[in-house]
PDB file of N, CA and C in Angstrom:
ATOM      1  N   UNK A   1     105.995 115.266  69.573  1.00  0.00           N
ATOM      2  CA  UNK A   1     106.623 115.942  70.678  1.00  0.00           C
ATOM      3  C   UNK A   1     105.605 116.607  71.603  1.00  0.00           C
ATOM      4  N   UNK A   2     104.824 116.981  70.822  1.00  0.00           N
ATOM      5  CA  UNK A   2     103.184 117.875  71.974  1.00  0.00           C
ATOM      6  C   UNK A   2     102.752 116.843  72.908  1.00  0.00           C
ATOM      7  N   UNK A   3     102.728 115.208  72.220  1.00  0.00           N
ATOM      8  CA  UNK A   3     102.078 114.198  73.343  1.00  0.00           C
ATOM      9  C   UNK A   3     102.751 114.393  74.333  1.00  0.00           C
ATOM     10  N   UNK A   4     104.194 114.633  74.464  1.00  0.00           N
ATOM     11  CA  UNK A   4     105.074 114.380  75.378  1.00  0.00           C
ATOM     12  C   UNK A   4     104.792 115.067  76.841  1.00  0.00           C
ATOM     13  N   UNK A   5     104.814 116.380  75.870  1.00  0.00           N
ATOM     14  CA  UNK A   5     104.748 117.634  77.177  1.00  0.00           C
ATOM     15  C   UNK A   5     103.392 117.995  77.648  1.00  0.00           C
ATOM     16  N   UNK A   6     102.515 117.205  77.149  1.00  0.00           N
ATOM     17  CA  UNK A   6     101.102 116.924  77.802  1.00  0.00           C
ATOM     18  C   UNK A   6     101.004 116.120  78.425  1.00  0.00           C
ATOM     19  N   UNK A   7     101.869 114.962  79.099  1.00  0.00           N
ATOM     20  CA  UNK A   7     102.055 113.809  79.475  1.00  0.00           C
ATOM     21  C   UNK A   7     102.808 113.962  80.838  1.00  0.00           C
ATOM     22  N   UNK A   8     103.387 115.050  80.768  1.00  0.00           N
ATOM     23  CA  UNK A   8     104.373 114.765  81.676  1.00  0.00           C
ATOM     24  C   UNK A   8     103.841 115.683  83.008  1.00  0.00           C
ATOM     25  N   UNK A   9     103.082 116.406  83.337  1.00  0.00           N
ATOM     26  CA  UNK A   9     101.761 116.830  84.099  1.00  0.00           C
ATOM     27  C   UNK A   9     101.433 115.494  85.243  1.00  0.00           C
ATOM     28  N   UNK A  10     100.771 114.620  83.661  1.00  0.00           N
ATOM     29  CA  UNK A  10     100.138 113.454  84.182  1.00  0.00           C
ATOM     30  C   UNK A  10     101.095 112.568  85.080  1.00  0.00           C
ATOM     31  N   UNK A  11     102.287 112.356  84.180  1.00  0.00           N
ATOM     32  CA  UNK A  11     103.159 111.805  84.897  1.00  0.00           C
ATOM     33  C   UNK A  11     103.808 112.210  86.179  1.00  0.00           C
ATOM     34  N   UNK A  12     103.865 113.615  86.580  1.00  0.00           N
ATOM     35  CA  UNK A  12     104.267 114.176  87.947  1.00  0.00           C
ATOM     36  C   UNK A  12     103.105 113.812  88.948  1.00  0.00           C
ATOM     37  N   UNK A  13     101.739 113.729  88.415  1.00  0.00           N
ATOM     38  CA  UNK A  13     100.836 113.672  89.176  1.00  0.00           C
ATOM     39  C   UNK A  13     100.355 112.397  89.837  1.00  0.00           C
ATOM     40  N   UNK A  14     100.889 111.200  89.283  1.00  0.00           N
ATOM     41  CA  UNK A  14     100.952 109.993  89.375  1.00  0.00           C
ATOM     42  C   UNK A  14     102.129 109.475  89.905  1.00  0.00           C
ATOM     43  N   UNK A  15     103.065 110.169  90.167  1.00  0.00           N
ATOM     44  CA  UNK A  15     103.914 110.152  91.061  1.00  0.00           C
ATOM     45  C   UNK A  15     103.650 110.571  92.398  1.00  0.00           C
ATOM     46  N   UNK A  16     103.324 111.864  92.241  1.00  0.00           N
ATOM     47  CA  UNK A  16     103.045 112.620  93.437  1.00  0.00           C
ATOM     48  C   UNK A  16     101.597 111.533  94.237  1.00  0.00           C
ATOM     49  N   UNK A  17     100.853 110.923  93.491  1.00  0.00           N
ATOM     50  CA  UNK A  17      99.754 110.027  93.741  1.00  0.00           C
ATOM     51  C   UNK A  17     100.511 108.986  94.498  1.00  0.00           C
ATOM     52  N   UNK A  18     101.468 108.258  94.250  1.00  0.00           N
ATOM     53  CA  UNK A  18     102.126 106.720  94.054  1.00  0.00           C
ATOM     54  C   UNK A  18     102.847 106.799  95.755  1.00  0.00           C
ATOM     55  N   UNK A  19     103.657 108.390  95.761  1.00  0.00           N
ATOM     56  CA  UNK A  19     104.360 108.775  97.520  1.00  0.00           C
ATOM     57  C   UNK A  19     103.273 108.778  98.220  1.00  0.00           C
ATOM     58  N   UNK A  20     102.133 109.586  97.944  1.00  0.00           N
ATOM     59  CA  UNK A  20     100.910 109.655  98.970  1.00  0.00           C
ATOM     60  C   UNK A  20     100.353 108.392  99.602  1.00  0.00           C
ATOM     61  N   UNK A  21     100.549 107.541  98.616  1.00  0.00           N
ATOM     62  CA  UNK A  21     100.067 106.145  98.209  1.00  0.00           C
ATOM     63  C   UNK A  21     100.921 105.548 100.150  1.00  0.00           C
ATOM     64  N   UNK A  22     102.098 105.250  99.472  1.00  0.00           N
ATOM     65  CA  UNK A  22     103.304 104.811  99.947  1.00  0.00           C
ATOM     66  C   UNK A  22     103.527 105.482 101.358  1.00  0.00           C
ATOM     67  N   UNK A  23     103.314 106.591 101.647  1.00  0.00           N
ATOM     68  CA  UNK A  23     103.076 107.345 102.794  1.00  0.00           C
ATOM     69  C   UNK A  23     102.431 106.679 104.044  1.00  0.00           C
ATOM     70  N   UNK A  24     101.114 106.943 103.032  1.00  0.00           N
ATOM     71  CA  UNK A  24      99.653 106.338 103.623  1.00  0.00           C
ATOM     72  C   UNK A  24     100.115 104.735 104.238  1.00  0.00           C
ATOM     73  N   UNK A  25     100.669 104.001 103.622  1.00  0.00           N
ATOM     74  CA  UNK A  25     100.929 102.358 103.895  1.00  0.00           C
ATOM     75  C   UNK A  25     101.741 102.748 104.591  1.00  0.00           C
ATOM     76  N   UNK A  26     102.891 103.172 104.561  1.00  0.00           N
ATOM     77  CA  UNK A  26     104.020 103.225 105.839  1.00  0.00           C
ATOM     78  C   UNK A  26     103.236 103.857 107.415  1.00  0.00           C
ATOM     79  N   UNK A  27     102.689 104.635 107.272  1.00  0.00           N
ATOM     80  CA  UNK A  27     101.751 105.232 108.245  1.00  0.00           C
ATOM     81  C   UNK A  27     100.975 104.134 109.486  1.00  0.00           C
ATOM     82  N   UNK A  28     100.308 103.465 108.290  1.00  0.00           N
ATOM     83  CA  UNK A  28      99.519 102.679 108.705  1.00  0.00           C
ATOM     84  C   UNK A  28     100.309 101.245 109.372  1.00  0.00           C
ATOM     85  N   UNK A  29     101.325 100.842 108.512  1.00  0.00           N
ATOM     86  CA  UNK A  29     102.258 100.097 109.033  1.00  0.00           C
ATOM     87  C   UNK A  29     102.498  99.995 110.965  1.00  0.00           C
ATOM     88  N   UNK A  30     103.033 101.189 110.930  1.00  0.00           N
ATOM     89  CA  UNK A  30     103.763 101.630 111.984  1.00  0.00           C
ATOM     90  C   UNK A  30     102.747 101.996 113.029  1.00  0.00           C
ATOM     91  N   UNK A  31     101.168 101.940 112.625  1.00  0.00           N
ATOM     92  CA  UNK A  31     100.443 102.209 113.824  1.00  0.00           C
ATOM     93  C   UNK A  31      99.867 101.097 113.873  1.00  0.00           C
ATOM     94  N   UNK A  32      99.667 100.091 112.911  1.00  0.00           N
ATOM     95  CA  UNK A  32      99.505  98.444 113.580  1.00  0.00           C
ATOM     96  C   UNK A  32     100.536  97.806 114.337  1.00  0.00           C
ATOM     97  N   UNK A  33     101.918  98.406 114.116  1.00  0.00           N
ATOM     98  CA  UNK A  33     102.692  97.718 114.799  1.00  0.00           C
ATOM     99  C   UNK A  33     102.978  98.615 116.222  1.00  0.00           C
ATOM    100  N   UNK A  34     102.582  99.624 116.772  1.00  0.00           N
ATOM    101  CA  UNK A  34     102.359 100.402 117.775  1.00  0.00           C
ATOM    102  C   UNK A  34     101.072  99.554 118.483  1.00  0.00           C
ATOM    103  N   UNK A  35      99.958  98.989 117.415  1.00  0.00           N
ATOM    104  CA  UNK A  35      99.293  98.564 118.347  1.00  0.00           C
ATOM    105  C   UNK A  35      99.219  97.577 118.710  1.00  0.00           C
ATOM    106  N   UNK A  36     100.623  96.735 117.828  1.00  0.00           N
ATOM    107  CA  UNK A  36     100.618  94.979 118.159  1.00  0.00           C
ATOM    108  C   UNK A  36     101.453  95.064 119.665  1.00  0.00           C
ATOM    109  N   UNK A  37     102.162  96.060 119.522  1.00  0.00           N
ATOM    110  CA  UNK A  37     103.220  96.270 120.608  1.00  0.00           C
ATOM    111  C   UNK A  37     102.245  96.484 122.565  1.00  0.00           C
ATOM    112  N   UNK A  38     101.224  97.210 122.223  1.00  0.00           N
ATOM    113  CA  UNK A  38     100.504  97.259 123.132  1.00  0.00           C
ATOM    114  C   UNK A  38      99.349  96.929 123.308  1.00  0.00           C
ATOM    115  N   UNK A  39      99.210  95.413 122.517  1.00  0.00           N
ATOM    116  CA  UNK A  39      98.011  94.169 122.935  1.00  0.00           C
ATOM    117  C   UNK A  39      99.044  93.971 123.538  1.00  0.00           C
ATOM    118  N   UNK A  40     100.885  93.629 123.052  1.00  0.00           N
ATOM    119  CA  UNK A  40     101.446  92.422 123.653  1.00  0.00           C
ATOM    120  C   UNK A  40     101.839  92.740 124.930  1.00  0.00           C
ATOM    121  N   UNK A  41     102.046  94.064 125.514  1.00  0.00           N
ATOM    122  CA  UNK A  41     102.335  94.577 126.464  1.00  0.00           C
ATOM    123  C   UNK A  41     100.880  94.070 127.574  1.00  0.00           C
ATOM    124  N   UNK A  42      99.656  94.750 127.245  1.00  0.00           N
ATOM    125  CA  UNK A  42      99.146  94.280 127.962  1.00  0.00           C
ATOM    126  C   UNK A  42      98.284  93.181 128.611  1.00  0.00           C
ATOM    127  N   UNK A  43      98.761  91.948 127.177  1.00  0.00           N
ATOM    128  CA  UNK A  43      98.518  90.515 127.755  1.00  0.00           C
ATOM    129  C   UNK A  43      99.610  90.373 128.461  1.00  0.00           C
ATOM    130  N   UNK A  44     100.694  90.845 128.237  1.00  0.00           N
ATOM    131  CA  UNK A  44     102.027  90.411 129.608  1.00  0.00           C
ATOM    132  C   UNK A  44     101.296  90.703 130.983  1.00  0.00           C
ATOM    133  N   UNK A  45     101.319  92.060 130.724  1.00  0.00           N
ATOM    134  CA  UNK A  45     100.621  92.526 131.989  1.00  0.00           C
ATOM    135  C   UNK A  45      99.541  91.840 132.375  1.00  0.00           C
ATOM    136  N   UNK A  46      98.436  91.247 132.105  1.00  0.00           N
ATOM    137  CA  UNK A  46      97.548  90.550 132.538  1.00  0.00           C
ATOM    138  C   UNK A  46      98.494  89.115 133.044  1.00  0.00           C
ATOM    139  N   UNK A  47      98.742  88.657 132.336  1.00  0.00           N
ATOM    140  CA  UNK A  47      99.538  87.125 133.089  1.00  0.00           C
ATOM    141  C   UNK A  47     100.253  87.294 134.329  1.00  0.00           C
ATOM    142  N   UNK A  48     101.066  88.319 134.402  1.00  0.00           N
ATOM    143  CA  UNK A  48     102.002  88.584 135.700  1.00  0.00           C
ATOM    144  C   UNK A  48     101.013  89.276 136.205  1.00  0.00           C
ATOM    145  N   UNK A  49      99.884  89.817 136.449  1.00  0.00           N
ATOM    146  CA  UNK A  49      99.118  90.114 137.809  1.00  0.00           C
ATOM    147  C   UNK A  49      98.517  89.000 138.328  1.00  0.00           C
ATOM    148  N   UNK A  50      98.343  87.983 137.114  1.00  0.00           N
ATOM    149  CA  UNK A  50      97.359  86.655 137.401  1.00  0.00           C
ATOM    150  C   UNK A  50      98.367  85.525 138.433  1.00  0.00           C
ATOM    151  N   UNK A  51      99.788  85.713 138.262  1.00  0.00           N
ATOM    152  CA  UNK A  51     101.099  85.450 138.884  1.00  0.00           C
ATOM    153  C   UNK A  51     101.988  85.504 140.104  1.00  0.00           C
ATOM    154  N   UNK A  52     102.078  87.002 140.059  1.00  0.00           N
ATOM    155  CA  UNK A  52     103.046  87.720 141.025  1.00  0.00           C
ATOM    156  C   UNK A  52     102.643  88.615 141.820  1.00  0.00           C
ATOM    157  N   UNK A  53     103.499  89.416 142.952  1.00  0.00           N
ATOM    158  CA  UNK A  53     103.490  89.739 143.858  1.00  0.00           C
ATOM    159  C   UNK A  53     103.134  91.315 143.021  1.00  0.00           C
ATOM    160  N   UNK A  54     102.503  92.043 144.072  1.00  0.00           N
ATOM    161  CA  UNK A  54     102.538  93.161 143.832  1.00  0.00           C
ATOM    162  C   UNK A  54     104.146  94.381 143.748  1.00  0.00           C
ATOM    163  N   UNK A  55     105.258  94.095 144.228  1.00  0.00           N
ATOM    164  CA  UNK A  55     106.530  94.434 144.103  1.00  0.00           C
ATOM    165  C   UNK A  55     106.887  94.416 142.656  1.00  0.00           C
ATOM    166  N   UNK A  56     107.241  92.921 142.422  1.00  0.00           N
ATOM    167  CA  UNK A  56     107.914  92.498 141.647  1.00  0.00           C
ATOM    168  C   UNK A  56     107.041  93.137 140.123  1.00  0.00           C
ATOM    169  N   UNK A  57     105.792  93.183 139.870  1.00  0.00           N
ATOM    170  CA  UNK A  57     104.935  93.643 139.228  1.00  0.00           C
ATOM    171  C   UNK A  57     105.098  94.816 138.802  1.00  0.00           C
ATOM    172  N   UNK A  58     105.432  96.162 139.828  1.00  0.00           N
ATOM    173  CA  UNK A  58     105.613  97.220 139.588  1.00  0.00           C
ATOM    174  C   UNK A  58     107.045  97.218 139.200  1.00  0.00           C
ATOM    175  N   UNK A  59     107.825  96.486 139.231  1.00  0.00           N
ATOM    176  CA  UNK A  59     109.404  96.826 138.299  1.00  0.00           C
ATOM    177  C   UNK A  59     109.064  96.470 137.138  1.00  0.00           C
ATOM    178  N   UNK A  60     108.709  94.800 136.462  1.00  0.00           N
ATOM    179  CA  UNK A  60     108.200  94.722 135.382  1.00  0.00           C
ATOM    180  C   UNK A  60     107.500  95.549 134.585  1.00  0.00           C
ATOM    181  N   UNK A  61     106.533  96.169 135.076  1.00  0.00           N
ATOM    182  CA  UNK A  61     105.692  97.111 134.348  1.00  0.00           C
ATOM    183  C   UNK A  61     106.360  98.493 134.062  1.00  0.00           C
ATOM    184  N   UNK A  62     107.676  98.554 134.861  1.00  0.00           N
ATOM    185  CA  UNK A  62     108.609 100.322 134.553  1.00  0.00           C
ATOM    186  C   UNK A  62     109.353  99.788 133.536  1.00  0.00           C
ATOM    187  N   UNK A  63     109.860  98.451 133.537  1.00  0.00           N
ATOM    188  CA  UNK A  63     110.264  97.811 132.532  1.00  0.00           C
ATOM    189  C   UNK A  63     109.545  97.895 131.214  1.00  0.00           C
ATOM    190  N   UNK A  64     108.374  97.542 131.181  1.00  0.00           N
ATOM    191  CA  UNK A  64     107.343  97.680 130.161  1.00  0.00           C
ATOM    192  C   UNK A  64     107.424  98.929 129.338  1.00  0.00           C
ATOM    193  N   UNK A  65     107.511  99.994 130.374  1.00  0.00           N
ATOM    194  CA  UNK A  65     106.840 101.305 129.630  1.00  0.00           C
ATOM    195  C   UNK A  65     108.379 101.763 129.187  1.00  0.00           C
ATOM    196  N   UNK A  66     109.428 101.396 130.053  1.00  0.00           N
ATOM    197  CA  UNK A  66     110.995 102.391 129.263  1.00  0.00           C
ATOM    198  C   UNK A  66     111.159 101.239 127.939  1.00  0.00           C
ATOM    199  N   UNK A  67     110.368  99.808 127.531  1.00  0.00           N
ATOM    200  CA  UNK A  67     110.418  99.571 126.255  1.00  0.00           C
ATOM    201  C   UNK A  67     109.205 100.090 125.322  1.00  0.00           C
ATOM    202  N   UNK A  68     108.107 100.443 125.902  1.00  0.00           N
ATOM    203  CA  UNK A  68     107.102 100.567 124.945  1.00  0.00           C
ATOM    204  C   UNK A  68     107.950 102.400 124.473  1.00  0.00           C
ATOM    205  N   UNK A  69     108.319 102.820 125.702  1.00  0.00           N
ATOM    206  CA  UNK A  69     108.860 104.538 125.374  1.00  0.00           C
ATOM    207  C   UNK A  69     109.987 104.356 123.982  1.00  0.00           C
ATOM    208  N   UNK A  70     110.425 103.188 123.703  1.00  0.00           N
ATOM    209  CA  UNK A  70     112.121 103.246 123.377  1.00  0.00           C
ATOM    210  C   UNK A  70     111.223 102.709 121.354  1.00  0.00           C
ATOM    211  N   UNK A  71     110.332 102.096 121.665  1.00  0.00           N
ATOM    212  CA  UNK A  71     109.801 101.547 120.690  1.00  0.00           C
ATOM    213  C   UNK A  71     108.735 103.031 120.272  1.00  0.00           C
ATOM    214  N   UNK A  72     108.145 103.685 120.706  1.00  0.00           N
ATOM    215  CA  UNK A  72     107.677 104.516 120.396  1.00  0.00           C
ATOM    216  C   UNK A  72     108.838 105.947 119.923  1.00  0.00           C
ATOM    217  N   UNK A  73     109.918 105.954 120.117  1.00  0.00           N
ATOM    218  CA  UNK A  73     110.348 106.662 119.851  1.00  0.00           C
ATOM    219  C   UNK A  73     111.083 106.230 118.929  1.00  0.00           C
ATOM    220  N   UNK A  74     111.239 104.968 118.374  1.00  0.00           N
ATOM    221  CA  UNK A  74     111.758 104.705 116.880  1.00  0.00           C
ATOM    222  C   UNK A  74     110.737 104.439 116.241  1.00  0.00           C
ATOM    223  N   UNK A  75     109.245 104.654 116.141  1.00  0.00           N
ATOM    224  CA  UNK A  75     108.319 104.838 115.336  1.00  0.00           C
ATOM    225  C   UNK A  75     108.639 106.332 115.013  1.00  0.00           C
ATOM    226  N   UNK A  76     108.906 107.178 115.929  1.00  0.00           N
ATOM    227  CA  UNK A  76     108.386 108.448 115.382  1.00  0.00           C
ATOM    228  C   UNK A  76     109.845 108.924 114.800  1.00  0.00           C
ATOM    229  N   UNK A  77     111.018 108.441 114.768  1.00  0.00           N
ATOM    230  CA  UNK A  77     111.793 108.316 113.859  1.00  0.00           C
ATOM    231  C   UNK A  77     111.640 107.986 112.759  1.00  0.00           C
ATOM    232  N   UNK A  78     111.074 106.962 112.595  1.00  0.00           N
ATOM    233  CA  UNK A  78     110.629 106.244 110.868  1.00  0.00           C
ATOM    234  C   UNK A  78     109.931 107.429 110.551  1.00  0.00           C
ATOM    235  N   UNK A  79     108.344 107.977 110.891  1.00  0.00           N
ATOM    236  CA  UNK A  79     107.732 108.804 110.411  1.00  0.00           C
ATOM    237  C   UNK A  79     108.729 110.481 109.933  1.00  0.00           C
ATOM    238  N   UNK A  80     109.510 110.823 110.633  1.00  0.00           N
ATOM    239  CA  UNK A  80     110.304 111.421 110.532  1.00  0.00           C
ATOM    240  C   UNK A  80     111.330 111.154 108.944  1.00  0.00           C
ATOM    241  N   UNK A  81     111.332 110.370 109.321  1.00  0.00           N
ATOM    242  CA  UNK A  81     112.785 109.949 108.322  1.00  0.00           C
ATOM    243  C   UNK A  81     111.309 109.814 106.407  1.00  0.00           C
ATOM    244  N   UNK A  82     109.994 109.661 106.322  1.00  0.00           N
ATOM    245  CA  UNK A  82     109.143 109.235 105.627  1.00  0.00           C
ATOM    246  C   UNK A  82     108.587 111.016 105.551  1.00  0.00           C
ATOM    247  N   UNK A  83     108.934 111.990 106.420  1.00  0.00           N
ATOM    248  CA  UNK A  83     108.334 113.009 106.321  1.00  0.00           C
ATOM    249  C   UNK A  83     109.234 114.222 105.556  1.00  0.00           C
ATOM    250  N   UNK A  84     110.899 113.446 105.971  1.00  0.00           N
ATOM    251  CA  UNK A  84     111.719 113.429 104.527  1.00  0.00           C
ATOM    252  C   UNK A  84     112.164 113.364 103.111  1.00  0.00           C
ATOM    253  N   UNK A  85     111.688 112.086 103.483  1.00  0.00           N
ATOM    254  CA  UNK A  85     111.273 112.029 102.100  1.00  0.00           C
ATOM    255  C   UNK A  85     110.387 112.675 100.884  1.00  0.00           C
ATOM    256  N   UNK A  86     109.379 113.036 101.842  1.00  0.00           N
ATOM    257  CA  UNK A  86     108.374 114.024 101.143  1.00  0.00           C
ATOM    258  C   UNK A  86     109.137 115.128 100.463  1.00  0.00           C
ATOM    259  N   UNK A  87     109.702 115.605 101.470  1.00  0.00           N
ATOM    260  CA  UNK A  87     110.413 117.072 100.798  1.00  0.00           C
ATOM    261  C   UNK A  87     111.181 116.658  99.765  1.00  0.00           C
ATOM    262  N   UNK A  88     111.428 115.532  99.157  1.00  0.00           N
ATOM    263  CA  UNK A  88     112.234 115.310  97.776  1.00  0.00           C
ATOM    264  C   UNK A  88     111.312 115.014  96.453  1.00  0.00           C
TER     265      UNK A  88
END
């Protein structure tokens, strides 16, 4: 019974290790995909200047940013919702 309750220390701590763990990867996740989001944004943007009119360019690109805004703000939801989790 002593192994037990010497064990179980270890075992909280290897938990508490395993979320940090899991944290860390979700983290990282979500800022490669923040930054896949804005290579892809601005190879768009490079093709349509190589393209189009200066007008039509500047709507596309308000276009651009109210999706890169809409996508950035369900990243920082996930982190949110992962910063939750912590507290359990």
């Amino acid at each position: 019974m002593v192994k037990n309750n010497s064990q179980q220390p270890s075992d909280i701590t290897d938990i508490q290790i395993a979320r940090l763990a899991y944290i860390g990867a979700s983290i990282a996740t979500l800022g490669d995909a923040l930054s896949a989001v804005a290579a892809g944004l601005a190879l768009n943007a490079l093709e349509k200047s190589n393209s189009q009119n200066p007008q039509s360019q500047n709507s596309d690109q308000s276009k651009d940013v109210e999706d890169l805004q809409k996508q950035i703000d369900y990243l920082i939801n996930e982190l949110k919702q992962v910063k939750k989790m912590m507290r359990y």
